[in-house]
C-alpha atoms as a PDB file:
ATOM      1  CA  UNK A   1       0.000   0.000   0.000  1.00  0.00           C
ATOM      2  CA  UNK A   2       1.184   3.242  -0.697  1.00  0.00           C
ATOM      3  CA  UNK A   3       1.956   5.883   2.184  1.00  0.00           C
ATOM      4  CA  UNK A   4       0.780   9.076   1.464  1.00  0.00           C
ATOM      5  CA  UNK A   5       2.023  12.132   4.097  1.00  0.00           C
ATOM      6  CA  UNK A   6      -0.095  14.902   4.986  1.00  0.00           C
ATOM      7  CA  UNK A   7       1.146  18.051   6.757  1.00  0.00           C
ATOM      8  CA  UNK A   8      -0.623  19.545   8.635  1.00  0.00           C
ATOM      9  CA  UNK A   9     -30.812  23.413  33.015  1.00  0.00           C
ATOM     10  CA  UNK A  10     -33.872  22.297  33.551  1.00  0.00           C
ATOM     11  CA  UNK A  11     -34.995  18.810  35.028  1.00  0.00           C
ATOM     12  CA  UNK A  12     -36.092  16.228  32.068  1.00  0.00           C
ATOM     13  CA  UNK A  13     -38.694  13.656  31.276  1.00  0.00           C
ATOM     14  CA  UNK A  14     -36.209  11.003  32.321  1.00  0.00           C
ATOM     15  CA  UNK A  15     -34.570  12.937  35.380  1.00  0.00           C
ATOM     16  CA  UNK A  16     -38.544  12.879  36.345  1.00  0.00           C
ATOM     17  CA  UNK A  17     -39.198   8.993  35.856  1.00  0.00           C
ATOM     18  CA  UNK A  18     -36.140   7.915  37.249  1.00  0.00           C
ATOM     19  CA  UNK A  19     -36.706  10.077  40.659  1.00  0.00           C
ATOM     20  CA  UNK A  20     -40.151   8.017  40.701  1.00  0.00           C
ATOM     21  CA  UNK A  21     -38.516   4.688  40.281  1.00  0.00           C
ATOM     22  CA  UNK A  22     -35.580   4.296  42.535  1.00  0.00           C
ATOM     23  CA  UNK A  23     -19.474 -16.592  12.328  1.00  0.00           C
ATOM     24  CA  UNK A  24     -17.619 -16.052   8.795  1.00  0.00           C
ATOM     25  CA  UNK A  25     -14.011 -16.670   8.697  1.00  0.00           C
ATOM     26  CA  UNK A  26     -11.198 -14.255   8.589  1.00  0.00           C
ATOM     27  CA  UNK A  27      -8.783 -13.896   5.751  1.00  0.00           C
ATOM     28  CA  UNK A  28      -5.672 -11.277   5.445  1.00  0.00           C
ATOM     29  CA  UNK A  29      -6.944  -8.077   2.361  1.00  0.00           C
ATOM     30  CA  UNK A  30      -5.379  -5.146   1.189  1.00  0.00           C
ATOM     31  CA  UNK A  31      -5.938  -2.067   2.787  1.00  0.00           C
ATOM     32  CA  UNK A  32      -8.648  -1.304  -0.195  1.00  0.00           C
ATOM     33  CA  UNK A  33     -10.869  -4.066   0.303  1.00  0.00           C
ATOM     34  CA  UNK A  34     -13.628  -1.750   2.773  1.00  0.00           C
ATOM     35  CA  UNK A  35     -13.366   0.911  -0.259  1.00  0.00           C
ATOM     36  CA  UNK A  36     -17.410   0.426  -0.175  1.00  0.00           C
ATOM     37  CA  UNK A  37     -17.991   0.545   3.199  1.00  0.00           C
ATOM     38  CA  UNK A  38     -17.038   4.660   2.658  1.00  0.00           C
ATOM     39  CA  UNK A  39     -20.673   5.150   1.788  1.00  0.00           C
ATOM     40  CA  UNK A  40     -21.639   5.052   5.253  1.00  0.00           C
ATOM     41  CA  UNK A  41     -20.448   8.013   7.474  1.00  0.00           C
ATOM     42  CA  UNK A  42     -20.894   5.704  10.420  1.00  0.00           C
ATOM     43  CA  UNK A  43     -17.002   4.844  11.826  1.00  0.00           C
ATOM     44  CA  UNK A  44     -15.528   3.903  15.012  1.00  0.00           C
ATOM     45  CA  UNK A  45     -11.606   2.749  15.855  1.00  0.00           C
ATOM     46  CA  UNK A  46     -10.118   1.421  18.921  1.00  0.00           C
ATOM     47  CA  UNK A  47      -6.604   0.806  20.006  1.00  0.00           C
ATOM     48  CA  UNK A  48      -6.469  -2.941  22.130  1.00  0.00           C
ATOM     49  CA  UNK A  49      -2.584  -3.359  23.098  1.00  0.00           C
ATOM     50  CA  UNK A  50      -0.616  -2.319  19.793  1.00  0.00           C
ATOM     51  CA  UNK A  51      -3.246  -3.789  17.738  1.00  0.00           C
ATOM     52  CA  UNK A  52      -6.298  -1.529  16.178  1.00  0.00           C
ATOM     53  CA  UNK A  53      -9.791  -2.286  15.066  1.00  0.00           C
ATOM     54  CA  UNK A  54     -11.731  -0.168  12.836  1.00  0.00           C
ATOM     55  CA  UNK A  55     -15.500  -0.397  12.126  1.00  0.00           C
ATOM     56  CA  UNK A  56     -17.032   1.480   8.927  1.00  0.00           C
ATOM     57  CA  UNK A  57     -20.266   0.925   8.231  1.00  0.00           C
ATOM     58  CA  UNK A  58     -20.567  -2.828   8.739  1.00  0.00           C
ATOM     59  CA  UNK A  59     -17.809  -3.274   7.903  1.00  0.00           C
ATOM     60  CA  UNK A  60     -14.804  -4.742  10.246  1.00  0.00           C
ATOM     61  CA  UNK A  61     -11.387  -5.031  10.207  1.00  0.00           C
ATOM     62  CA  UNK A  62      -8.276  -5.174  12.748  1.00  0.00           C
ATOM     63  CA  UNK A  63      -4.334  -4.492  12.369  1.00  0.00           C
ATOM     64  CA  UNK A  64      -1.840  -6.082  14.825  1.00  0.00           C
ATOM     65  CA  UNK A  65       1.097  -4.101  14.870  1.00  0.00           C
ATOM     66  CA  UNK A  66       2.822  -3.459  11.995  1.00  0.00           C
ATOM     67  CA  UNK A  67       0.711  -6.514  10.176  1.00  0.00           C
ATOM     68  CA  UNK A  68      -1.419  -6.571   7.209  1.00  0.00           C
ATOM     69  CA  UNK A  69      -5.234  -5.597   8.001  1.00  0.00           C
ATOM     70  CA  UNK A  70      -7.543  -8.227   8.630  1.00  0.00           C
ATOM     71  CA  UNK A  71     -11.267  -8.798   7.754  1.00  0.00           C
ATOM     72  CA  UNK A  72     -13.375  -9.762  10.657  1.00  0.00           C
ATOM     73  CA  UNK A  73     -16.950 -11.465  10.342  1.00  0.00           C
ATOM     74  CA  UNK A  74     -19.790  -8.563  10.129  1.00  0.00           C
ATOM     75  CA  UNK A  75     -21.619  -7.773  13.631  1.00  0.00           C
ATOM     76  CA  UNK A  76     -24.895  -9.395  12.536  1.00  0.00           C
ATOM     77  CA  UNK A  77     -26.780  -7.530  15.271  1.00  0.00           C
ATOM     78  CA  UNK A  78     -26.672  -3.833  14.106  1.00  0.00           C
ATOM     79  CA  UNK A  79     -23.643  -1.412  12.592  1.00  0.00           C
ATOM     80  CA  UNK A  80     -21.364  -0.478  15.676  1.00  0.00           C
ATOM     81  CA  UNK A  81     -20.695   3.113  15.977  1.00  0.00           C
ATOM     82  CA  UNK A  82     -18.713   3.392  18.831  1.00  0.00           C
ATOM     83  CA  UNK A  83     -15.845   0.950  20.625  1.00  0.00           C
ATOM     84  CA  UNK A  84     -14.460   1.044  24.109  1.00  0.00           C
ATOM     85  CA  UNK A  85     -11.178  -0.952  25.260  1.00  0.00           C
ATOM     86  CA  UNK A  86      -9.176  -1.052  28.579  1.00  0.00           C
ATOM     87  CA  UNK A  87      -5.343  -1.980  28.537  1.00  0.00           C
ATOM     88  CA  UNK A  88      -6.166  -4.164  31.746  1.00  0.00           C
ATOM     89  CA  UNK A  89      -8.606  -5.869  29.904  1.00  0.00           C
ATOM     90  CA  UNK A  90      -6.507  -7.061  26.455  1.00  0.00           C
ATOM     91  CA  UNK A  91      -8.468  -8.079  23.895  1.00  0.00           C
ATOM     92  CA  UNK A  92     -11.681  -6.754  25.333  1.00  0.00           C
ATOM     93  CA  UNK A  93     -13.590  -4.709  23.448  1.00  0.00           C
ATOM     94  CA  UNK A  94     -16.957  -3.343  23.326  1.00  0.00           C
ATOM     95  CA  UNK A  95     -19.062  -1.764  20.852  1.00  0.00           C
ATOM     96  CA  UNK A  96     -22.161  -0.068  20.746  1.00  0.00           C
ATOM     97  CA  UNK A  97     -24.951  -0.757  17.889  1.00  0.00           C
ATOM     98  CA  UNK A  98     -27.442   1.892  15.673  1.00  0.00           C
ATOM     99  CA  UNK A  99     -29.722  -0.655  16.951  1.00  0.00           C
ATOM    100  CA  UNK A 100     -29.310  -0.884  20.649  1.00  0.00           C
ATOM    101  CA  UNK A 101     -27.234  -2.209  23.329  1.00  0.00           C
ATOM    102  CA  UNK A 102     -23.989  -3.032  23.274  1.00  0.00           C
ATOM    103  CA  UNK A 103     -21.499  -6.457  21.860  1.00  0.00           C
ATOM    104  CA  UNK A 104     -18.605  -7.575  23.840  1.00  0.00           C
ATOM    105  CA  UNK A 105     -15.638  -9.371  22.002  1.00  0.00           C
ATOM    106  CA  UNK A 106     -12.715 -10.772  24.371  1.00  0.00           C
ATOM    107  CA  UNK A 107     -10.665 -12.067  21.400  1.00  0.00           C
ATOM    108  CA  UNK A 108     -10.469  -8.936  19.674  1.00  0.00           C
ATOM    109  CA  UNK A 109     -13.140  -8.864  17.458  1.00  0.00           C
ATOM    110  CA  UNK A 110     -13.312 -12.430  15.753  1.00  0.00           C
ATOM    111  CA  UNK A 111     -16.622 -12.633  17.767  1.00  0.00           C
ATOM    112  CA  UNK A 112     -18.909 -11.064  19.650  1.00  0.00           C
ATOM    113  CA  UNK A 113     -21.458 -11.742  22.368  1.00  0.00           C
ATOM    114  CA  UNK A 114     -24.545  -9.168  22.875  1.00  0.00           C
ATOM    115  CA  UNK A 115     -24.743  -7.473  26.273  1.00  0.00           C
ATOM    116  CA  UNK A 116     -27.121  -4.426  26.704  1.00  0.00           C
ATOM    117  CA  UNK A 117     -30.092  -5.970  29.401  1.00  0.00           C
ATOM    118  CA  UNK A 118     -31.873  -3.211  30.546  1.00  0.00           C
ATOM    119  CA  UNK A 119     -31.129  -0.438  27.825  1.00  0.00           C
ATOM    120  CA  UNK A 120     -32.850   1.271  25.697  1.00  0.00           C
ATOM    121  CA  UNK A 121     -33.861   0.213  22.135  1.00  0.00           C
ATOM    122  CA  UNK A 122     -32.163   3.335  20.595  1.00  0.00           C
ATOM    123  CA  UNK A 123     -28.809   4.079  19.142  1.00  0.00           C
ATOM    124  CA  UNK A 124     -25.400   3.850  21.673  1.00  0.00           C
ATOM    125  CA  UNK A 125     -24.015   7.330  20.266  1.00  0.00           C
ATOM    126  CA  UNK A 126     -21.168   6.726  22.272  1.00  0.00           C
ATOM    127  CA  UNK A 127     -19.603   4.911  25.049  1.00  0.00           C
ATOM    128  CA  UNK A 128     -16.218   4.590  27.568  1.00  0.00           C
ATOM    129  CA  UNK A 129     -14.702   2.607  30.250  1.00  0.00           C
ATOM    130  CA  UNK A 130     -14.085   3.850  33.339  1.00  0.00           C
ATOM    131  CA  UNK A 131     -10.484   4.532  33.641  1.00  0.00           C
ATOM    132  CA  UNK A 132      -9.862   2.888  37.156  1.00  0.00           C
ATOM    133  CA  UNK A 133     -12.264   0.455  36.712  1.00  0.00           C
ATOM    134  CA  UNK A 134     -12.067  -1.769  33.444  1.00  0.00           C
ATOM    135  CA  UNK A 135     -15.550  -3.387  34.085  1.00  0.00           C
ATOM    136  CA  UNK A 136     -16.942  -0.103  34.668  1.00  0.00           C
ATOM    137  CA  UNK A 137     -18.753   0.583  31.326  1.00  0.00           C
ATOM    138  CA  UNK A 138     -20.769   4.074  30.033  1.00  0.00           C
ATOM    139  CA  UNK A 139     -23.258   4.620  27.266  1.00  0.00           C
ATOM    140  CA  UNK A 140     -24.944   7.527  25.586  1.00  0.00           C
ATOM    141  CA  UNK A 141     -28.154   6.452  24.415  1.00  0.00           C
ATOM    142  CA  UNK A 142     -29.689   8.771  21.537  1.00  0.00           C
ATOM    143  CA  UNK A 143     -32.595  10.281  22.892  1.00  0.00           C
ATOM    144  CA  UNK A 144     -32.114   9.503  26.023  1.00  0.00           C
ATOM    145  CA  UNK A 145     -29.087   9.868  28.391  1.00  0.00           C
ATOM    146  CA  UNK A 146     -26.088   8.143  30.078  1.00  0.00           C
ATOM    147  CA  UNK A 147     -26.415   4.627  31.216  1.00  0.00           C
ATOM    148  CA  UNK A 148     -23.855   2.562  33.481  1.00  0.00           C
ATOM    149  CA  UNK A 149     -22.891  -1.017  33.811  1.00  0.00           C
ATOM    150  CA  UNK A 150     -20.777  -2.366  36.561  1.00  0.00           C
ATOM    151  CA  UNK A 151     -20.424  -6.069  34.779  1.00  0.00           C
ATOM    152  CA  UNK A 152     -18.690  -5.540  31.880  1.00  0.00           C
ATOM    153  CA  UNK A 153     -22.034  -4.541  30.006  1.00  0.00           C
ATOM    154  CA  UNK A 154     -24.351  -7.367  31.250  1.00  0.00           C
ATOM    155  CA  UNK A 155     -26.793  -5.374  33.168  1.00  0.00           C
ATOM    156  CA  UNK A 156     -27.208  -0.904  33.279  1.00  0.00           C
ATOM    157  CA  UNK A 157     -29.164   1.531  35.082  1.00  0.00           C
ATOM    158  CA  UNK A 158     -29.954   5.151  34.052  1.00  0.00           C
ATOM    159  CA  UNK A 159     -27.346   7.104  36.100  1.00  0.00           C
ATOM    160  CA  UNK A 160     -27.472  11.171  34.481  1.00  0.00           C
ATOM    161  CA  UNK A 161     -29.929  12.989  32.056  1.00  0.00           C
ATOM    162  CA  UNK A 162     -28.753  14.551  28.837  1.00  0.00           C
ATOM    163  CA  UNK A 163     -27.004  17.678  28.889  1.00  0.00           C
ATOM    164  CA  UNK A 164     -28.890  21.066  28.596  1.00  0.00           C
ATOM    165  CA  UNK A 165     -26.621  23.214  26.375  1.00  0.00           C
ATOM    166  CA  UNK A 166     -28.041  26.094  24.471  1.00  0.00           C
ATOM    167  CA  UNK A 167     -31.983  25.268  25.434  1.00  0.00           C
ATOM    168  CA  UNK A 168     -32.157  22.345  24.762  1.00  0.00           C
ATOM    169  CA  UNK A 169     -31.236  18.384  25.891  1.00  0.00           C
ATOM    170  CA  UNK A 170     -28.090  17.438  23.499  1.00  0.00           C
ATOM    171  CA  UNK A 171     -27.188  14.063  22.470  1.00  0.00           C
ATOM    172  CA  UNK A 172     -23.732  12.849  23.537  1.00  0.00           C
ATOM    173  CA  UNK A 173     -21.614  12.321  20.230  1.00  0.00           C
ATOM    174  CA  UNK A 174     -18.104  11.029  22.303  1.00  0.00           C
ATOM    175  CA  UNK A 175     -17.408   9.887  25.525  1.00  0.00           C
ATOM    176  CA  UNK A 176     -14.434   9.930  27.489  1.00  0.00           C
ATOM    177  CA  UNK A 177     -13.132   8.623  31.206  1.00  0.00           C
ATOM    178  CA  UNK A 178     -10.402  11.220  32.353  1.00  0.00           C
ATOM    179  CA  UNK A 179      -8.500  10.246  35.081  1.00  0.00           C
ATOM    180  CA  UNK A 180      -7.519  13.157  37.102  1.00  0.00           C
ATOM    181  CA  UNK A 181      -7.121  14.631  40.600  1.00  0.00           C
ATOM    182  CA  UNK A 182      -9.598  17.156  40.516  1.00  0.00           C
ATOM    183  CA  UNK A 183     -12.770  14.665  39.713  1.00  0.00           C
ATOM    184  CA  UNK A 184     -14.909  13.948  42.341  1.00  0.00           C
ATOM    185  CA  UNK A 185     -13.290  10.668  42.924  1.00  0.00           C
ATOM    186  CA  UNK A 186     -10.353  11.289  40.749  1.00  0.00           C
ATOM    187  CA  UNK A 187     -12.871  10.644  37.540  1.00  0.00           C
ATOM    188  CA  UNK A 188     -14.380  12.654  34.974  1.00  0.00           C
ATOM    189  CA  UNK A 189     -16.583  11.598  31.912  1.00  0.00           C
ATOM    190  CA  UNK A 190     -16.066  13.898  29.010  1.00  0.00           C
ATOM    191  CA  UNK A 191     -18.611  13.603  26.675  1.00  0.00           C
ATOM    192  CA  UNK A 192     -18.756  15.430  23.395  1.00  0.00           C
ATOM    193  CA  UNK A 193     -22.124  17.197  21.531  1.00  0.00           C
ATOM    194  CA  UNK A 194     -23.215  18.571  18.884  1.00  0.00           C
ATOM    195  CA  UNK A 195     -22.742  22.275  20.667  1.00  0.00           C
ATOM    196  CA  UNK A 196     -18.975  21.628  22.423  1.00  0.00           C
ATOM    197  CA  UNK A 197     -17.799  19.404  24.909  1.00  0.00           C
ATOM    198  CA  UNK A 198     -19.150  19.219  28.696  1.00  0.00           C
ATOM    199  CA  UNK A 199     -18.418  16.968  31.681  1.00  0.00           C
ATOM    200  CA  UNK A 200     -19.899  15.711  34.494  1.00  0.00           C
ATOM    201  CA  UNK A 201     -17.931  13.939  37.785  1.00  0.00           C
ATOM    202  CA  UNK A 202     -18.228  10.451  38.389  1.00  0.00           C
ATOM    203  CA  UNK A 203     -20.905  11.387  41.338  1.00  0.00           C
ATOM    204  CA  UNK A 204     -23.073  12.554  38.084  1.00  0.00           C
ATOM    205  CA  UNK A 205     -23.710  15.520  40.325  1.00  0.00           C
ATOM    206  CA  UNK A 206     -24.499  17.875  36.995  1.00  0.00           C
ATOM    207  CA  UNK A 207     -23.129  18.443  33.661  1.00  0.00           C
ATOM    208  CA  UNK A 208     -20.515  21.294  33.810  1.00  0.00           C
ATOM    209  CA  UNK A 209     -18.687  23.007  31.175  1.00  0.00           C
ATOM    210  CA  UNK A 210     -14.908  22.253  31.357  1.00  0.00           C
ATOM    211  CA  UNK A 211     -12.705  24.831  34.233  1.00  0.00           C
ATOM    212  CA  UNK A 212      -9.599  24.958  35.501  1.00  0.00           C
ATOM    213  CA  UNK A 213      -9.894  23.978  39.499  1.00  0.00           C
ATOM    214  CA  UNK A 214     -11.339  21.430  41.128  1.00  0.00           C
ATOM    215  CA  UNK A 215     -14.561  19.873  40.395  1.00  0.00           C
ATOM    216  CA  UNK A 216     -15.812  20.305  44.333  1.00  0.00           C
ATOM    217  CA  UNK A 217     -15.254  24.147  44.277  1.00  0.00           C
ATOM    218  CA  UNK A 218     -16.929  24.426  41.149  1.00  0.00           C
ATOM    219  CA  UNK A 219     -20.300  22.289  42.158  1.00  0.00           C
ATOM    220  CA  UNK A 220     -20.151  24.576  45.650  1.00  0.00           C
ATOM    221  CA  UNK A 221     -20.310  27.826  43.366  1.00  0.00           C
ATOM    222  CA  UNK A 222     -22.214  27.463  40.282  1.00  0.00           C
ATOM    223  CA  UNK A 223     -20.894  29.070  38.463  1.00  0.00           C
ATOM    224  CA  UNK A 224     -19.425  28.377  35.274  1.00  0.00           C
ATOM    225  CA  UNK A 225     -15.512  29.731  34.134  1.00  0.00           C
ATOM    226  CA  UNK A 226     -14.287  30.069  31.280  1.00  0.00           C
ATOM    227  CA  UNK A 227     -11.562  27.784  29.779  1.00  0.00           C
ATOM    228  CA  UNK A 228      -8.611  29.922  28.813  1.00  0.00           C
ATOM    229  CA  UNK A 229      -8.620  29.065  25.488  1.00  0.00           C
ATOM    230  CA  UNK A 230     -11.865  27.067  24.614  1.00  0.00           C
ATOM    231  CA  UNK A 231     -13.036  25.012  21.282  1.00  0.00           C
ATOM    232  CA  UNK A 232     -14.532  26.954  19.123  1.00  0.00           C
ATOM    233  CA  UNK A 233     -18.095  27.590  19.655  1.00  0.00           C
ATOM    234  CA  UNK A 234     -21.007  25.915  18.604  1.00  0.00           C
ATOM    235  CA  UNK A 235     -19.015  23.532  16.664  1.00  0.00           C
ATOM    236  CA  UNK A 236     -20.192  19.654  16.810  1.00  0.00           C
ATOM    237  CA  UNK A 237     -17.630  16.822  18.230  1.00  0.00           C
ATOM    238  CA  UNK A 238     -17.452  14.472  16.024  1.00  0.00           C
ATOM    239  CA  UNK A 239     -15.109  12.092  18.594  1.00  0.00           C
ATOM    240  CA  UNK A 240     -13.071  12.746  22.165  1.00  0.00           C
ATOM    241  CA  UNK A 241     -10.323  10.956  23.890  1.00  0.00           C
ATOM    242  CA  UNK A 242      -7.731  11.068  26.390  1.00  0.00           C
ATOM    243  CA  UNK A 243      -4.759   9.681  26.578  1.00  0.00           C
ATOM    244  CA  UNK A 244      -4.302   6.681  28.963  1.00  0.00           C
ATOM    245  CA  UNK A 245      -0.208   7.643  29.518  1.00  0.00           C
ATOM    246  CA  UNK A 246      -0.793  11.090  30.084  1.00  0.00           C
ATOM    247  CA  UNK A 247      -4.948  11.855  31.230  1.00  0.00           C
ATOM    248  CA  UNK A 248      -4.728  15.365  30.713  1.00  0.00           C
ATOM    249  CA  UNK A 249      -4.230  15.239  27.090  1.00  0.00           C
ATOM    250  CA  UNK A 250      -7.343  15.443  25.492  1.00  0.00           C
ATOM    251  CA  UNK A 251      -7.725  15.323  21.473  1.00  0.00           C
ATOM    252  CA  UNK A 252     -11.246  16.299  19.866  1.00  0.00           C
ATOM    253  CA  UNK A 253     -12.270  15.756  16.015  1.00  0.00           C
ATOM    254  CA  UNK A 254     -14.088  18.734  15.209  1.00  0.00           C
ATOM    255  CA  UNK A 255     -15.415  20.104  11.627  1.00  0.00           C
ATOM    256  CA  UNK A 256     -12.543  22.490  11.796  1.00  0.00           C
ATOM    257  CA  UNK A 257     -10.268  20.160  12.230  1.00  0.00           C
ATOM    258  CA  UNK A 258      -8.477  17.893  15.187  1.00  0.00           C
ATOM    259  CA  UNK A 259      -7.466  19.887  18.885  1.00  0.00           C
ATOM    260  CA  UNK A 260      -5.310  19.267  21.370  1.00  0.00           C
ATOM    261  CA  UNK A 261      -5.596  20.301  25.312  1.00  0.00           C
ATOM    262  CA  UNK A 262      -2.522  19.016  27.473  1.00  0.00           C
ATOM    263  CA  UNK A 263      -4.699  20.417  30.878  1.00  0.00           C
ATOM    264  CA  UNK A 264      -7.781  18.546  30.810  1.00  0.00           C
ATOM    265  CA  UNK A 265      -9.471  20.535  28.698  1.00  0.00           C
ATOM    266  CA  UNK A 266      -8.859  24.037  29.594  1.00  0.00           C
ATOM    267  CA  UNK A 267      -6.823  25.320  26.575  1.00  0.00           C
ATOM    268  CA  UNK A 268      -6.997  24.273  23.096  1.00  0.00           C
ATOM    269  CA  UNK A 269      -4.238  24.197  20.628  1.00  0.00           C
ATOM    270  CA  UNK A 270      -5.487  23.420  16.778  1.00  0.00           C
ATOM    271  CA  UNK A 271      -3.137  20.751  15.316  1.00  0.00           C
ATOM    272  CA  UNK A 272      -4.108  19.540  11.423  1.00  0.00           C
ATOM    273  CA  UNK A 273      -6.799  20.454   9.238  1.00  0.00           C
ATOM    274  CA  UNK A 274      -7.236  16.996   8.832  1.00  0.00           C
ATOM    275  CA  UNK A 275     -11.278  15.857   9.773  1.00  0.00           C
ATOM    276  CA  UNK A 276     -11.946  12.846  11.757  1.00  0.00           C
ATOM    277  CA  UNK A 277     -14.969  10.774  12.045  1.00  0.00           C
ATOM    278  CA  UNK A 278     -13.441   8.461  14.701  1.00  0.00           C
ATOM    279  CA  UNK A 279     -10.275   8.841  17.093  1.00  0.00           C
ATOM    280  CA  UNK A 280      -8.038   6.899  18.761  1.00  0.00           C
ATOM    281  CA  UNK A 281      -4.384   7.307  20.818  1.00  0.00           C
ATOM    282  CA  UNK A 282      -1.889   4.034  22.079  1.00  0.00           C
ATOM    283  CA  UNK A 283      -2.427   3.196  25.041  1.00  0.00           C
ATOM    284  CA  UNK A 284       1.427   3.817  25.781  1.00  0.00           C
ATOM    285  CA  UNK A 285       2.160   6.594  22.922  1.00  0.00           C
ATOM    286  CA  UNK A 286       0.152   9.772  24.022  1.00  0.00           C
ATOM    287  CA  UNK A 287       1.469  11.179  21.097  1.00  0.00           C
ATOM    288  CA  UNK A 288       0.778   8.147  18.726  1.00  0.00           C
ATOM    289  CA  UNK A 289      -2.760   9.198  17.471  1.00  0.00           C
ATOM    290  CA  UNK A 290      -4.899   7.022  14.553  1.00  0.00           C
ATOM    291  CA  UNK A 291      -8.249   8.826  12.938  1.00  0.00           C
ATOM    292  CA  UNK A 292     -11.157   7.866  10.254  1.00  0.00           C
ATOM    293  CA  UNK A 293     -12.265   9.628   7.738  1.00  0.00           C
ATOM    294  CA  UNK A 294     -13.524   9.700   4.323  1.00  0.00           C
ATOM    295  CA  UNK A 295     -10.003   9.051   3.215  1.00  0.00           C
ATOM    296  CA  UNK A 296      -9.359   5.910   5.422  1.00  0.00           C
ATOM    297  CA  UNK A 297      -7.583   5.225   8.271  1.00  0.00           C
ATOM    298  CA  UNK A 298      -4.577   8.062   9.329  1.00  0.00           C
ATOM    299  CA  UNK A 299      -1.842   7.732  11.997  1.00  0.00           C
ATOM    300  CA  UNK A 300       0.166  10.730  13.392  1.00  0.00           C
ATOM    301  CA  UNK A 301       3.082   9.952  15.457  1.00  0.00           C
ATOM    302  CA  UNK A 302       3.547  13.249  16.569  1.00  0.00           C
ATOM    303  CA  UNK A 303      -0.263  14.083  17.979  1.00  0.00           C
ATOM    304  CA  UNK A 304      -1.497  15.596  14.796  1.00  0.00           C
ATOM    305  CA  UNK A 305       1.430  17.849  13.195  1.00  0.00           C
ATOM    306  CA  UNK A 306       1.869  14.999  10.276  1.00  0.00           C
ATOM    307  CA  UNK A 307      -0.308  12.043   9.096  1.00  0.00           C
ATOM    308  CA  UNK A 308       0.515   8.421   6.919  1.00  0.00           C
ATOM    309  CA  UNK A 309      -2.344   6.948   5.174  1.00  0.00           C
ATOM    310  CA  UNK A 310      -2.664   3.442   6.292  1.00  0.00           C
ATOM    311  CA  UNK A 311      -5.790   2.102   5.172  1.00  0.00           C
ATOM    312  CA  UNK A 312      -8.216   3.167   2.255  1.00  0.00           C
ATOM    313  CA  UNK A 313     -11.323   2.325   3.791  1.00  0.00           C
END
């Protein structure tokens, strides 16, 4: 394959319910082989160990280090649009379906069981694994709001409403677990819509737009800083991440392009043009950083300054 380099508010419906009621084979393809799957804007990626596994459309495929791509049998459930992983949990990875509720694979991807009793029967928009807890799983359901599951996805409650952002309840588009000191516990989920980005502690105590400080101070006030150099405004996440070497790097794929924050979220820095659909940084590398888009699958080694084409997908 050829490398190609490129420089570069108020209480809800749900808030009010809930407060009343406590196997094809696999074979090795060229990087072109998901060419058709680009018809589908739908993508997700996911780094497991060194190895990645990309989902466009329905189609799947995975990479294992420097190895040729791989196809893996087709989710027959529903198109995933979203994966989580864990690096305690190798080989583990979840995805959530346009259809509803969840699959769990524990040999990455070459099959999958469905999980999801309890959830909704709407789209998982997005979803995350808590970062001290690797059986600690999240989900975003469209429509509806953020779900939990302490078993790896087998069971969820309803745990926090849909943000209110700009008067209305907004759908979360990316989810992240952000382990840092000035959580609640130590936690924060990120999450990613179709206004900015928000988060919320993990005592779901209320969405909150991203400060510098700590998380108690700014509950006690409520008010709401502003970051010192924020996203741009009004512009819809397409994905969100942090890096699992170094939490307080955040990247964000935005329609402008693909941002960088190296304190939690508190100042941006623009780093490529470049457009990504899905997002994904090594678990080790907090630099190392792989993206979809309508080109295929990119990787930047140096957190977005350059990027090598390494699948046409």
């Amino acid at each position: 394959m050829k490398k190609n380099t490129i420089v570069a508010g108020p209480v809800s419906r749900r808030a009010l319910l809930h407060g009343l009621v406590a196997g094809a084979g696999l074979c090795l393809l060229p990087a072109t082989a998901f060419a058709a799957a680009s018809k589908s804007t739908s993508s997700a990626i996911a780094f497991y160990g060194n190895a990645l596994i990309v989902a466009r459309g329905s189609a799947l495929l995975y990479r294992s280090g420097s190895q040729n791509w791989t196809a893996l049998p087709k989710v027959s459930e529903g198109t995933i649009l979203t994966f989580t992983t864990h690096p305690e949990r190798p080989g583990r990875i979840v995805g959530g379906l346009d259809t509803g509720g969840v699959v769990l694979s524990v040999d990455g991807g070459k099959s999958w069981d469905v999980r999801g009793q309890g959830l909704p029967k709407a789209a998982v928009t997005a979803i995350t694994t808590a970062a001290t807890n690797p059986d600690t799983i999240y989900a975003a359901i469209r429509g509806d709001g953020l779900w939990q599951s302490d078993d790896a996805g087998q069971s969820w409650v309803f745990v926090m409403d849909r943000p209110w952002l700009a008067n209305a309840e907004r759908d979360l588009t990316a989810l992240s677990s952000v382990d840092l000191a000035t959580g609640m516990g130590g936690i924060w989920l990120y999450a990613g819509t179709d206004t900015g980005v928000t988060r919320v502690p993990d005592c779901f105590c209320r969405w909150q737009d991203v400060q510098p400080g700590d998380a108690m101070d700014a509950l006690a006030s409520g008010k709401q800083a502003t970051p010192k150099v924020p996203l741009p405004e009004g512009e819809p996440v397409s994905a969100l991440v942090s890096a699992v070497s170094r939490p307080a790097t955040l990247y964000a794929g935005l329609p402008s392009g693909i941002w960088q924050s190296q304190d939690a979220g508190v100042t941006w820095l623009k780093r490529s043009e470049v457009i990504a659909t899905a997002l994904a940084v090594h678990p080790l590398r907090a630099d190392d950083l792989v993206i979809v888009n309508d080109d295929g699958v990119l990787q930047s080694p140096d957190g977005g300054r350059t990027w090598t084409a390494i699948a046409n997908i």
